[in-house]
C-alpha atoms as a PDB file:
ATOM      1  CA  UNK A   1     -22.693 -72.036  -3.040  1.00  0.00           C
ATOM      2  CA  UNK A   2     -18.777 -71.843  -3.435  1.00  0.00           C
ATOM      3  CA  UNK A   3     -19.419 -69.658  -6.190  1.00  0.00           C
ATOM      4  CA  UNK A   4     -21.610 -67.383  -4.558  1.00  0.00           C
ATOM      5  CA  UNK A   5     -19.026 -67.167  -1.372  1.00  0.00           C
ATOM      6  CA  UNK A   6     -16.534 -66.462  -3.876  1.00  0.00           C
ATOM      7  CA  UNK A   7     -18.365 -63.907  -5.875  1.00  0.00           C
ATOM      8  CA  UNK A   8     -18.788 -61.802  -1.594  1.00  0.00           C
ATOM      9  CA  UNK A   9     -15.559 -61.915  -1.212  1.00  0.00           C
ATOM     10  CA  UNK A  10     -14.382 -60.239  -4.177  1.00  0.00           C
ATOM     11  CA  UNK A  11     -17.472 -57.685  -3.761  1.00  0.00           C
ATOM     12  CA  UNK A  12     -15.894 -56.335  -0.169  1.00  0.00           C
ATOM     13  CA  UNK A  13     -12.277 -56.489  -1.268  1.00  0.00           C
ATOM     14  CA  UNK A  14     -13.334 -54.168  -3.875  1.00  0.00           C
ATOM     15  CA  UNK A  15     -15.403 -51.799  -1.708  1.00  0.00           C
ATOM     16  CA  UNK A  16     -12.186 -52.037   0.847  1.00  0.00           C
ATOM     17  CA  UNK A  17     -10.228 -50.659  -1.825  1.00  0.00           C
ATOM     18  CA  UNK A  18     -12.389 -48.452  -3.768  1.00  0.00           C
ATOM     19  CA  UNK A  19     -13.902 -46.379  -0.234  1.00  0.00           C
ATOM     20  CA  UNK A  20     -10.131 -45.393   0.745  1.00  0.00           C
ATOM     21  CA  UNK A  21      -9.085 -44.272  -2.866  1.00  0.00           C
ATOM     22  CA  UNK A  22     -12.429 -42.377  -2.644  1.00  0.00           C
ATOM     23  CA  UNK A  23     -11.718 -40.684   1.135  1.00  0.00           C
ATOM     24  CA  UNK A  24      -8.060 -40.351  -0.576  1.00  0.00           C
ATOM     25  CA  UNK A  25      -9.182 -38.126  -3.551  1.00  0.00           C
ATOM     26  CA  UNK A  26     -12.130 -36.191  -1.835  1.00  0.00           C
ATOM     27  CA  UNK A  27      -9.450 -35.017   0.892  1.00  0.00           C
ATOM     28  CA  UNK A  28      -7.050 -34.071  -1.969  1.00  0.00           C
ATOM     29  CA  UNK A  29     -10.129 -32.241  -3.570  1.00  0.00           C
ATOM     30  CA  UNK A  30     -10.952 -30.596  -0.205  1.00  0.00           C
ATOM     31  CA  UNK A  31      -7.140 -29.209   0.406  1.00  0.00           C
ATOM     32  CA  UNK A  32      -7.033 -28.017  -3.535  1.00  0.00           C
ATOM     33  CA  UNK A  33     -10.096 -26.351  -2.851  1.00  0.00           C
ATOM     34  CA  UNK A  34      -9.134 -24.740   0.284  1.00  0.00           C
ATOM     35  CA  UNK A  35      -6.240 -23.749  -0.883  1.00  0.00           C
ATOM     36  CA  UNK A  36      -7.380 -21.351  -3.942  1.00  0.00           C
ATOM     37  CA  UNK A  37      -9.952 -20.076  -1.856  1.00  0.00           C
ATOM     38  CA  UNK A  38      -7.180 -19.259   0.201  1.00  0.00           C
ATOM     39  CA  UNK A  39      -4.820 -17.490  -2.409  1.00  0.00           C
ATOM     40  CA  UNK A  40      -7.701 -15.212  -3.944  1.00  0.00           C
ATOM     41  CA  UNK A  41      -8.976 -14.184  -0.708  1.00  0.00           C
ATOM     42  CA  UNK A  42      -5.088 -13.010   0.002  1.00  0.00           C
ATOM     43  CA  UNK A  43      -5.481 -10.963  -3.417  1.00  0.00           C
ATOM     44  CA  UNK A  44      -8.487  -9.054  -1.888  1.00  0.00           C
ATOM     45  CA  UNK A  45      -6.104  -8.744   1.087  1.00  0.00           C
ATOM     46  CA  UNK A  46      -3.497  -6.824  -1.016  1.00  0.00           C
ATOM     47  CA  UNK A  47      -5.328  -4.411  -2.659  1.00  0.00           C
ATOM     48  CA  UNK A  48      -7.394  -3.576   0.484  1.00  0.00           C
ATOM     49  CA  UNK A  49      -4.305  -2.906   2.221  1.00  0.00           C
ATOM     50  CA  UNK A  50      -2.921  -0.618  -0.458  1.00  0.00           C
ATOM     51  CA  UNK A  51      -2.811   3.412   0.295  1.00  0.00           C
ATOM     52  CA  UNK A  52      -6.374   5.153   0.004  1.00  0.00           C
ATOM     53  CA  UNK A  53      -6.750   7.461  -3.048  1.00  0.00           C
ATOM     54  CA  UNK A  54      -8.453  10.971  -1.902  1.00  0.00           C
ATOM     55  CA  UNK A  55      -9.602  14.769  -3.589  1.00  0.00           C
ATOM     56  CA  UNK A  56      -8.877  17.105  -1.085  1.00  0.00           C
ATOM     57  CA  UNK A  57     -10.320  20.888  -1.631  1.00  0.00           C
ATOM     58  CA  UNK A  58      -7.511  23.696  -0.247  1.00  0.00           C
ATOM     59  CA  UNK A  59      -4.947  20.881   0.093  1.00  0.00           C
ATOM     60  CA  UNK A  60      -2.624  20.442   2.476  1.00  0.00           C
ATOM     61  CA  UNK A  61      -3.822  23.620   4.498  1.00  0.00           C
ATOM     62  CA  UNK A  62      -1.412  25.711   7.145  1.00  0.00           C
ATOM     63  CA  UNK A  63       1.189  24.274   4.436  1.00  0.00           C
ATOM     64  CA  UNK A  64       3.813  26.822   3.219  1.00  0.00           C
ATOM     65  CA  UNK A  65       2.087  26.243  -0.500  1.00  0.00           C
ATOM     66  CA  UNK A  66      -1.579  27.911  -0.639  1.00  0.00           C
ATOM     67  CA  UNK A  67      -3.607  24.796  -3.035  1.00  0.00           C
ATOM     68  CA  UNK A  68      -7.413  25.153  -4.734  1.00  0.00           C
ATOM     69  CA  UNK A  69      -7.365  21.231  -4.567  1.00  0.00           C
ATOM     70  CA  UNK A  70      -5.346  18.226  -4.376  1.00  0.00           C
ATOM     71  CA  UNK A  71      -5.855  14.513  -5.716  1.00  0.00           C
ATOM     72  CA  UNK A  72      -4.143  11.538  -5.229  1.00  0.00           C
ATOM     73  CA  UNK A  73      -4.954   8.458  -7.413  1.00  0.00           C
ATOM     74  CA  UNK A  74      -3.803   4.844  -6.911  1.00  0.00           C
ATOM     75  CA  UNK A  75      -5.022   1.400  -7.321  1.00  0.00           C
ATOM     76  CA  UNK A  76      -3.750  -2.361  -6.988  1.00  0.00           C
ATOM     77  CA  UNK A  77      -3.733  -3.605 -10.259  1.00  0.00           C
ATOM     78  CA  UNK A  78      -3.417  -7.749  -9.738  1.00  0.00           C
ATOM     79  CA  UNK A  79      -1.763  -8.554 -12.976  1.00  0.00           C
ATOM     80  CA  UNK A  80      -0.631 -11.969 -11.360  1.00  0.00           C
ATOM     81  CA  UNK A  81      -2.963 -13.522  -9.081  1.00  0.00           C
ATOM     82  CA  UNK A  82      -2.952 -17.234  -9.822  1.00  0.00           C
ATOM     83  CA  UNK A  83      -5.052 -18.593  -7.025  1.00  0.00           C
ATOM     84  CA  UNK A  84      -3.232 -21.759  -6.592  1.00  0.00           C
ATOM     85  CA  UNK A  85       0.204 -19.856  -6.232  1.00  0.00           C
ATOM     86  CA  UNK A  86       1.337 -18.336  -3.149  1.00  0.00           C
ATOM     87  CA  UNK A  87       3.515 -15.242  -4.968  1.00  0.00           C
ATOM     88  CA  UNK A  88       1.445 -12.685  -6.856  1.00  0.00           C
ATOM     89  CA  UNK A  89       2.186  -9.719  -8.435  1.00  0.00           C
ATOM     90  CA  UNK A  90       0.434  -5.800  -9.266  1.00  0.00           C
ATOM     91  CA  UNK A  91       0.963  -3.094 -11.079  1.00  0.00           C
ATOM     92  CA  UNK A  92       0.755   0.088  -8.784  1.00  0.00           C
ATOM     93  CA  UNK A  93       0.584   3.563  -9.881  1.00  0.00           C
ATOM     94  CA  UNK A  94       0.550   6.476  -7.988  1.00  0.00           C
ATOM     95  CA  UNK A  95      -0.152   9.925  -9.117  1.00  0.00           C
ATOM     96  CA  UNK A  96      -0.511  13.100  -7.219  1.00  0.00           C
ATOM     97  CA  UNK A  97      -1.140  16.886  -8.303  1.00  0.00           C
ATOM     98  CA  UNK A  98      -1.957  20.031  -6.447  1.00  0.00           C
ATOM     99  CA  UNK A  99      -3.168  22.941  -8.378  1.00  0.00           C
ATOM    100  CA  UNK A 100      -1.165  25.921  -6.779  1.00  0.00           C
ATOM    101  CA  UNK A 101      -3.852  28.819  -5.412  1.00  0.00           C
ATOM    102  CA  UNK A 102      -2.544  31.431  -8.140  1.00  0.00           C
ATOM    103  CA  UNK A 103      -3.404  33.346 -11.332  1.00  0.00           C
ATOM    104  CA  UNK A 104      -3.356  30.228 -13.705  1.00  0.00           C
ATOM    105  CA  UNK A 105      -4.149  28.080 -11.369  1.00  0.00           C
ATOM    106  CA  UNK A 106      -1.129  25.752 -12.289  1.00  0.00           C
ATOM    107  CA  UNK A 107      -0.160  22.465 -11.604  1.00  0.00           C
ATOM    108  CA  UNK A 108       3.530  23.047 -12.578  1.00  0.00           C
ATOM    109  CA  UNK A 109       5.383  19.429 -11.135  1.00  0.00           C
ATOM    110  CA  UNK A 110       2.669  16.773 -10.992  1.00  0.00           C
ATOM    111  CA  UNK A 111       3.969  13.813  -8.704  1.00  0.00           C
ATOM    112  CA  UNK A 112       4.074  10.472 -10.650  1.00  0.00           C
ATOM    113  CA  UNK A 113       5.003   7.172  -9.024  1.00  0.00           C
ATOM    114  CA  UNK A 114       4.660   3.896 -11.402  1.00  0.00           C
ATOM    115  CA  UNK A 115       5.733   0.886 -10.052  1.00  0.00           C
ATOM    116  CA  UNK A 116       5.382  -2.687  -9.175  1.00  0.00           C
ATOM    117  CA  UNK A 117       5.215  -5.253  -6.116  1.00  0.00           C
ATOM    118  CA  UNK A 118       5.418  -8.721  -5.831  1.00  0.00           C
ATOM    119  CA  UNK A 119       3.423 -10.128  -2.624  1.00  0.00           C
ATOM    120  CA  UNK A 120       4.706 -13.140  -1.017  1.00  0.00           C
ATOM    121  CA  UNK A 121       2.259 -15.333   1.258  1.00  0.00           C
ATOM    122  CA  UNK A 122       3.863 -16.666   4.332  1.00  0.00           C
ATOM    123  CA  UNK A 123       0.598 -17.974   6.269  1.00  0.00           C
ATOM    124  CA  UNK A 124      -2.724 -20.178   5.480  1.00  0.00           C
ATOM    125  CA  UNK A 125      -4.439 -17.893   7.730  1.00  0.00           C
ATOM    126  CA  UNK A 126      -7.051 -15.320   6.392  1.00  0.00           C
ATOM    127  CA  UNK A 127      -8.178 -14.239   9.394  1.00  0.00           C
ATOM    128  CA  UNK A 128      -4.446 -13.644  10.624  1.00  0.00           C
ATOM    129  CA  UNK A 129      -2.653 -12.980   7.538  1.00  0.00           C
ATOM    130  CA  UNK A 130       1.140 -12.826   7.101  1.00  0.00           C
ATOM    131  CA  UNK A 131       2.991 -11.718   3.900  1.00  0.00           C
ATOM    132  CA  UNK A 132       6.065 -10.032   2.140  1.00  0.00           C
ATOM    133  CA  UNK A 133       6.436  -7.128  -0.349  1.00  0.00           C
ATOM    134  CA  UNK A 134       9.376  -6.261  -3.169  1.00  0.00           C
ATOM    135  CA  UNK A 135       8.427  -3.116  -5.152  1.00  0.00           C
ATOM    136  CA  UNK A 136       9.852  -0.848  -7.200  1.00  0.00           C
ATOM    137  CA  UNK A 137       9.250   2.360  -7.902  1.00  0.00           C
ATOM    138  CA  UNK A 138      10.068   5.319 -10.291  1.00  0.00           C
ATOM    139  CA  UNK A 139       9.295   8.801  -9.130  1.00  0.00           C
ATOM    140  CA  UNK A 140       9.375  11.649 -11.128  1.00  0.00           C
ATOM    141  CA  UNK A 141       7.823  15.372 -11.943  1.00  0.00           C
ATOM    142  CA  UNK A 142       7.759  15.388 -16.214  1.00  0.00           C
ATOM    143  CA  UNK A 143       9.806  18.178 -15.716  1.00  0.00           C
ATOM    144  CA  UNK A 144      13.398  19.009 -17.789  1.00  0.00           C
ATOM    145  CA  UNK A 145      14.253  22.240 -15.993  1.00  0.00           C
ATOM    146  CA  UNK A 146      17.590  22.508 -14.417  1.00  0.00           C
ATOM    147  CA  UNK A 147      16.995  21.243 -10.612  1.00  0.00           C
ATOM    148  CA  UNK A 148      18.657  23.791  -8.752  1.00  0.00           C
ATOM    149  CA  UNK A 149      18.892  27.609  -9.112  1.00  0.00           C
ATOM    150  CA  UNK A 150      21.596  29.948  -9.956  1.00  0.00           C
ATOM    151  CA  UNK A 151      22.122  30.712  -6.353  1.00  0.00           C
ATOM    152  CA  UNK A 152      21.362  27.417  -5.037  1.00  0.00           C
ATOM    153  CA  UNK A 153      17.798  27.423  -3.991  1.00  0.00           C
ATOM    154  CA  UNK A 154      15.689  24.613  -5.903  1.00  0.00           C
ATOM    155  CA  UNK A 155      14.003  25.056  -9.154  1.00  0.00           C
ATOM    156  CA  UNK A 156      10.520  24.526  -7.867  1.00  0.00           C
ATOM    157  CA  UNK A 157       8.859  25.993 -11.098  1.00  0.00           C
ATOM    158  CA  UNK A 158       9.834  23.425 -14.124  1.00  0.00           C
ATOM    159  CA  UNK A 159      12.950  21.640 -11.939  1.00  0.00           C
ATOM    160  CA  UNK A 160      13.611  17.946 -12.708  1.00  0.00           C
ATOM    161  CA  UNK A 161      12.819  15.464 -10.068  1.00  0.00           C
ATOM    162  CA  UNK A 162      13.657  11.238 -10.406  1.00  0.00           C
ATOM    163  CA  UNK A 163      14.561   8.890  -8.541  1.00  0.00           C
ATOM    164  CA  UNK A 164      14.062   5.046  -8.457  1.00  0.00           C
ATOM    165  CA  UNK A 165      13.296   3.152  -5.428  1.00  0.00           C
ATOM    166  CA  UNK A 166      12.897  -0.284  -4.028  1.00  0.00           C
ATOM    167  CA  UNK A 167      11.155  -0.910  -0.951  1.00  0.00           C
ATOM    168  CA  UNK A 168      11.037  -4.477   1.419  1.00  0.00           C
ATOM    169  CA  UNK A 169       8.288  -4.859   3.741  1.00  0.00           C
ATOM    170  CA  UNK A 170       6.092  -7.212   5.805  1.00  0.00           C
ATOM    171  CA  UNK A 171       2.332  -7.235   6.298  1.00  0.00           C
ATOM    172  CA  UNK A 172       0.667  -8.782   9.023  1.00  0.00           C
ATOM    173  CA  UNK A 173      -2.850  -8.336  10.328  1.00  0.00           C
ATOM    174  CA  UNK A 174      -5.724  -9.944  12.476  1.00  0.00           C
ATOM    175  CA  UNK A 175      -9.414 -10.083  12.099  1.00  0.00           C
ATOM    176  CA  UNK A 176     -11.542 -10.232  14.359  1.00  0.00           C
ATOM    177  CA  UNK A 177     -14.631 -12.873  14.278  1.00  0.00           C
ATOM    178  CA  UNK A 178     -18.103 -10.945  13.718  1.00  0.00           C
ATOM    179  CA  UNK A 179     -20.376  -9.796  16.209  1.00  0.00           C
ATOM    180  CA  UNK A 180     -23.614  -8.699  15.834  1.00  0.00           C
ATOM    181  CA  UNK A 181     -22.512  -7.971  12.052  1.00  0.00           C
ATOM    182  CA  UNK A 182     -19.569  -6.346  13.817  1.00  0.00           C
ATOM    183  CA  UNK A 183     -16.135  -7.244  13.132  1.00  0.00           C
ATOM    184  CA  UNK A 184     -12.661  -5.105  13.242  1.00  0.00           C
ATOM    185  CA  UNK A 185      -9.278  -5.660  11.633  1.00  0.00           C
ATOM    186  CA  UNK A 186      -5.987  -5.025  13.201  1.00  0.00           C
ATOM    187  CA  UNK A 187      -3.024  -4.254  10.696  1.00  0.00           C
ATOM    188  CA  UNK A 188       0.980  -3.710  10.474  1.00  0.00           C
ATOM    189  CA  UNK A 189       3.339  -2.709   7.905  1.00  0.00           C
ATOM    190  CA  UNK A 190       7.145  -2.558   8.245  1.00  0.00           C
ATOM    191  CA  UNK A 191       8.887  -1.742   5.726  1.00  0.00           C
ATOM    192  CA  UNK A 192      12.575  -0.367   4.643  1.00  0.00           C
ATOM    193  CA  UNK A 193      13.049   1.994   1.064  1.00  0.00           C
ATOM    194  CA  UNK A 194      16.328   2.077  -1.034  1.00  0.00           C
ATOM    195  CA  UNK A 195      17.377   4.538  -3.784  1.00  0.00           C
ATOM    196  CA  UNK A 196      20.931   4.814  -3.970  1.00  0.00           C
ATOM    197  CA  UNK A 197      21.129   1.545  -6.531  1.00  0.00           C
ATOM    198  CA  UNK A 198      19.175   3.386  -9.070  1.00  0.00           C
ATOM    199  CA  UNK A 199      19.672   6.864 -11.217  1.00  0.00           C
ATOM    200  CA  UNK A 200      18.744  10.052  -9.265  1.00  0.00           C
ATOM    201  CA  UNK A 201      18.532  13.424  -9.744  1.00  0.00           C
ATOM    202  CA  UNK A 202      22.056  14.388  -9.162  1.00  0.00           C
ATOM    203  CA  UNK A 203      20.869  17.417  -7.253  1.00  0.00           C
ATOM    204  CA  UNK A 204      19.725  15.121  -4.686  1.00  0.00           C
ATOM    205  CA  UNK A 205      22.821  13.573  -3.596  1.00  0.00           C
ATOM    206  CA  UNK A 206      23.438  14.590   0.149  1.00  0.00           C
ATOM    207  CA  UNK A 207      20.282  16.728   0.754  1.00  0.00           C
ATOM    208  CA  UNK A 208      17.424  13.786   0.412  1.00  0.00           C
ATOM    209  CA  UNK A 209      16.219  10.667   2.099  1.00  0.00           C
ATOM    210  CA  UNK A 210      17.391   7.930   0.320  1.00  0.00           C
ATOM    211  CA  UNK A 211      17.073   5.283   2.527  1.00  0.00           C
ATOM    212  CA  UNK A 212      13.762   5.345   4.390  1.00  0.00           C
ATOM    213  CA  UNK A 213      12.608   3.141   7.616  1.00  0.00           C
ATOM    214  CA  UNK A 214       8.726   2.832   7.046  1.00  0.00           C
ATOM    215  CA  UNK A 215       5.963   1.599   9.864  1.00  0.00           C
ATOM    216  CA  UNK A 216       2.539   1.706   9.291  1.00  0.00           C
ATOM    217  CA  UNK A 217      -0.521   0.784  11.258  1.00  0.00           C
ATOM    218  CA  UNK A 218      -4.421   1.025  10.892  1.00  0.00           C
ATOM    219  CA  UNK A 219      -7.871  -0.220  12.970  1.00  0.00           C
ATOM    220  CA  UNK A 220     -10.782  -0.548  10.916  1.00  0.00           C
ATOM    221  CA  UNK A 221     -13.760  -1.708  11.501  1.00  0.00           C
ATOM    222  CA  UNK A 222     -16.234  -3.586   9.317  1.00  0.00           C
ATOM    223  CA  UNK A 223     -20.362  -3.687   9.422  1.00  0.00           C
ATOM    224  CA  UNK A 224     -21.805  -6.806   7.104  1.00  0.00           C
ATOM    225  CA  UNK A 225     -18.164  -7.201   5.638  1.00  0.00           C
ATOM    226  CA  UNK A 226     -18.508  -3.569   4.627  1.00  0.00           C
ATOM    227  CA  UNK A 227     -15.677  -1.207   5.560  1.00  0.00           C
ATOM    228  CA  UNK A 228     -17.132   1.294   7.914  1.00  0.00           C
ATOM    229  CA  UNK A 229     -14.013   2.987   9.207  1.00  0.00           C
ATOM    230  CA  UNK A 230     -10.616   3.280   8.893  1.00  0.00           C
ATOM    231  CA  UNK A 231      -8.144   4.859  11.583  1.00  0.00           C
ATOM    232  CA  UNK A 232      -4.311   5.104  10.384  1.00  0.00           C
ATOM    233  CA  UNK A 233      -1.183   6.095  11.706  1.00  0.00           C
ATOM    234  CA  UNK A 234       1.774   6.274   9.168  1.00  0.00           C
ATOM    235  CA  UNK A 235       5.938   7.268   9.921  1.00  0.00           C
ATOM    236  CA  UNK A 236       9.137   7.036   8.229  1.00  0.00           C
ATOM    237  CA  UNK A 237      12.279   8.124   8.753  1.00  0.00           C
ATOM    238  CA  UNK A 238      15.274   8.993   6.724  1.00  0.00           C
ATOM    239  CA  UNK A 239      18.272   6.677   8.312  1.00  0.00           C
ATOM    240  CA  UNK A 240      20.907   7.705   5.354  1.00  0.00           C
ATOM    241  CA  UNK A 241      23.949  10.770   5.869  1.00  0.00           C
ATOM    242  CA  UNK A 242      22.771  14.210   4.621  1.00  0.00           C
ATOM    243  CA  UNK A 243      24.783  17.024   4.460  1.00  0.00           C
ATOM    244  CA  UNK A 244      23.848  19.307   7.537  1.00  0.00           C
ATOM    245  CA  UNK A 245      21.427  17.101   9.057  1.00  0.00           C
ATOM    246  CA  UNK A 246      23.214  14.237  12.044  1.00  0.00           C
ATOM    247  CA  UNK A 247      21.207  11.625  12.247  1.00  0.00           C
ATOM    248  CA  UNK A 248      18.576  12.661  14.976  1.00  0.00           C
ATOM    249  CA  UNK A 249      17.834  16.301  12.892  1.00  0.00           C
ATOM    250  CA  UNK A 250      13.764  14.998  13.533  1.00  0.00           C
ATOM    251  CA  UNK A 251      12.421  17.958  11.710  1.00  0.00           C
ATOM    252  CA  UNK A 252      14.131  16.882   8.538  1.00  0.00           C
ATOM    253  CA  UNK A 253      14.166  13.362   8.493  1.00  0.00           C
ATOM    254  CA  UNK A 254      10.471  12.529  10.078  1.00  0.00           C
ATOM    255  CA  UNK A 255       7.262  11.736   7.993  1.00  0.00           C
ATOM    256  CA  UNK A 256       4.277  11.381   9.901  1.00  0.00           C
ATOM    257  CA  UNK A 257       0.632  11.262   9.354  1.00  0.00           C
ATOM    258  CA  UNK A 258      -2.464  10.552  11.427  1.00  0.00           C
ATOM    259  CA  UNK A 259      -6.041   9.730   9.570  1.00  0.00           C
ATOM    260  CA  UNK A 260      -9.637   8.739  10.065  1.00  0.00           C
ATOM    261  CA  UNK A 261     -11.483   7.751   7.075  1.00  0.00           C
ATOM    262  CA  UNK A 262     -15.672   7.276   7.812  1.00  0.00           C
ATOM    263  CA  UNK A 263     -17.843   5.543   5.255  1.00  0.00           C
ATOM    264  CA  UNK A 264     -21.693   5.952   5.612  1.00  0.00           C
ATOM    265  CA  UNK A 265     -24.052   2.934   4.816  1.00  0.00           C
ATOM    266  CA  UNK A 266     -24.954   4.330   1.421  1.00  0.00           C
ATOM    267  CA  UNK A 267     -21.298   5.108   0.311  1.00  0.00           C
ATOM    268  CA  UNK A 268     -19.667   2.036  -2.028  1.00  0.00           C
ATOM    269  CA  UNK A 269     -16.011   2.550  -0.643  1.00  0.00           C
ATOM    270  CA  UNK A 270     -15.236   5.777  -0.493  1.00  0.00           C
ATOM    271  CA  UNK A 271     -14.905   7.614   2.887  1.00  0.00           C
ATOM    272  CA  UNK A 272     -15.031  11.284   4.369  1.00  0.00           C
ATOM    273  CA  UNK A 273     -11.422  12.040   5.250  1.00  0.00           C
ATOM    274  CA  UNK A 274      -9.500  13.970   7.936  1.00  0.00           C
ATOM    275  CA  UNK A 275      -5.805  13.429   7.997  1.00  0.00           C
ATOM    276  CA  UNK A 276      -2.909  15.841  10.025  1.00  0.00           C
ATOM    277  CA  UNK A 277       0.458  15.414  10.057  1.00  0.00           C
ATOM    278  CA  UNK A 278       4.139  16.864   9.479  1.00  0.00           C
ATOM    279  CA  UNK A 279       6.480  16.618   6.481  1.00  0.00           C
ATOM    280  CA  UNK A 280      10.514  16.832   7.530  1.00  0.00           C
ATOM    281  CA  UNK A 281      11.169  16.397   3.896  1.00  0.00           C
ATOM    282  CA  UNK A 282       7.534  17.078   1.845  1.00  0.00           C
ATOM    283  CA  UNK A 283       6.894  13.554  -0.853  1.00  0.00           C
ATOM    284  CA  UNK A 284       5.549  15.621  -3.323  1.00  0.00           C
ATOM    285  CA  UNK A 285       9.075  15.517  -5.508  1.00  0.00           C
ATOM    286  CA  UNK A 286      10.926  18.625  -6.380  1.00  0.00           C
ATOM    287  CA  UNK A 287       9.413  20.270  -3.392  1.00  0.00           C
ATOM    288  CA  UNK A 288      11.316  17.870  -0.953  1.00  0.00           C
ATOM    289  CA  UNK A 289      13.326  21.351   1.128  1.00  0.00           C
ATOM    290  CA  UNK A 290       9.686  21.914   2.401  1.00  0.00           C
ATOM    291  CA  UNK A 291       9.111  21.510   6.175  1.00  0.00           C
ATOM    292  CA  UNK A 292       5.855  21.812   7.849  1.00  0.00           C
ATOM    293  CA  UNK A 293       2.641  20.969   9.692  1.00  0.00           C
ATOM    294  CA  UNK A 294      -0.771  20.158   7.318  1.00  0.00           C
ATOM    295  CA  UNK A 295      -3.719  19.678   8.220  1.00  0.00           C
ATOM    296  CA  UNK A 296      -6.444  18.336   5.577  1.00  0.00           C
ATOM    297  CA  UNK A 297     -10.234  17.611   4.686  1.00  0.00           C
ATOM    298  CA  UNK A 298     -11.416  15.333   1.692  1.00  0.00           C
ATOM    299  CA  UNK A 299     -13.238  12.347   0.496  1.00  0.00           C
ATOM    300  CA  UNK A 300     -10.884   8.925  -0.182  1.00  0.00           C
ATOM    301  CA  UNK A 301     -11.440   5.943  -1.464  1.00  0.00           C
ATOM    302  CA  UNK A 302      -9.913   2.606  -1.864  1.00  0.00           C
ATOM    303  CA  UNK A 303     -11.086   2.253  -5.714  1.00  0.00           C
END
């Protein structure tokens, strides 16, 4: 009978040890899981927040430049995305041409940004994310051309273009829970671009935005987890001295650009496009001088 007694007791000291070891390492399990479910979903975050890519016939039209078409191509490309880690990193590049509504049809400075960013998570939430951004980026034209004319005016016809930029920002965004399939997305982007570290075109110096505040905000709205619409509004403004422009010359140092981008239930991401907006100094490189209005029609897509 002793034996038997004895034989209980060690039994339930065992199963007192053995079930909190067991609620010990299922818990550890759960919060591993969790969190690199966590990290990859923030990697779909990323690249769904990057810049639409879009073919847009005429271009840029009312623009001082008459275009048959323009194209803009870029993609998120998550070379670092360890889902246990809360710092990943892409590849980004970011290429632009507009074929120029002439004889030969010419392309003449393509606009070619290749870069990288490293994303840095600052919340567990999905559903009200928070994270950081360090890129850098080279710009340039693949042109060799002198930059600036004889008598001054720039070289828009082979005229070099470079610069290299770096560019700080913070993402934050909310998500709103689905109803009826129906869900929408609130999102932010601050963000504050630096050349002046980096080799430039030396034509540049005095008569370009080199230091750049950036906000940008969109409202989309999602059907079954598919993106149905997209509504964006986009600014920055050039904070550095130039050379005949004080610091509140708006009409040279303001970038701004509206957008609505409307996905029908048989398109796989990739949206009809209407976008307006005004360029105090025009991105597409050695054609910075430019000033105006646009106003333009397309398809985009988030690729």
């Amino acid at each position: 009978m002793k034996l038997v007694c004895l034989i209980v007791v060690f039994y339930l000291t065992g199963i007192e040890t053995v079930t909190p070891q067991t609620i010990n390492s299922a818990a550890r399990d759960s919060l591993i899981t969790r969190r690199y479910l966590r990290n990859r979903e923030y990697s779909d975050i990323y690249k769904e927040n990057g810049d639409l890519s879009y073919i847009s016939p005429r271009g840029e039209l009312a623009g001082p430049v008459k275009y048959i078409i323009n194209g803009r191509v870029t993609k998120t490309y998550m070379i670092l995305a360890i889902p246990e880690s809360p710092v990943a990193f892409a590849m980004v590049p970011d290429f632009t041409v507009k074929v120029i509504d002439e004889k030969s049809s010419g392309v003449r400075t393509p606009s070619l940004k290749l870069g990288g960013t490293l994303y840095f998570r600052l919340s567990k939430s999905i559903s009200n994310y928070k994270y950081a951004t360090l890129k850098f980026t080279h710009h340039s034209n693949g042109q060799d051309g002198e930059a600036l004319n004889s008598n001054g005016t720039i070289n828009t016809h082979d005229g070099n273009f470079s610069t290299n930029y770096l560019t700080v920002g913070y993402n934050s965004g909310r998500k709103t829970s689905a109803f009826n399939a129906v869900s929408y997305s609130l999102n932010h982007y601050g963000g504050f671009e630096w050349h002046k570290w980096f080799h430039y075109e030396k034509a540049l110096k005095n008569d370009y935005g080199f230091t750049r505040v950036i906000y940008d905000f969109s409202l989309r709205r999602y059907v079954r987890q598919k993106e149905n619409w997209r509504a964006e509004v986009g600014l920055n403004y050039a904070v550095n001295a130039m050379q005949n422009y004080n610091a509140f010359s708006i009409k040279k140092r303001l970038n701004v650009e509206t957008s609505f981008n409307y996905s029908f239930p048989f398109m796989n991401n990739v949206f009809l496009m209407a976008a307006m907006g005004y360029y105090g100094e025009d991105p597409y490189n050695i054609y910075y001088r430019n000033k105006y209005s646009y106003f333009r029609l397309g398809v985009s897509s988030g690729l």
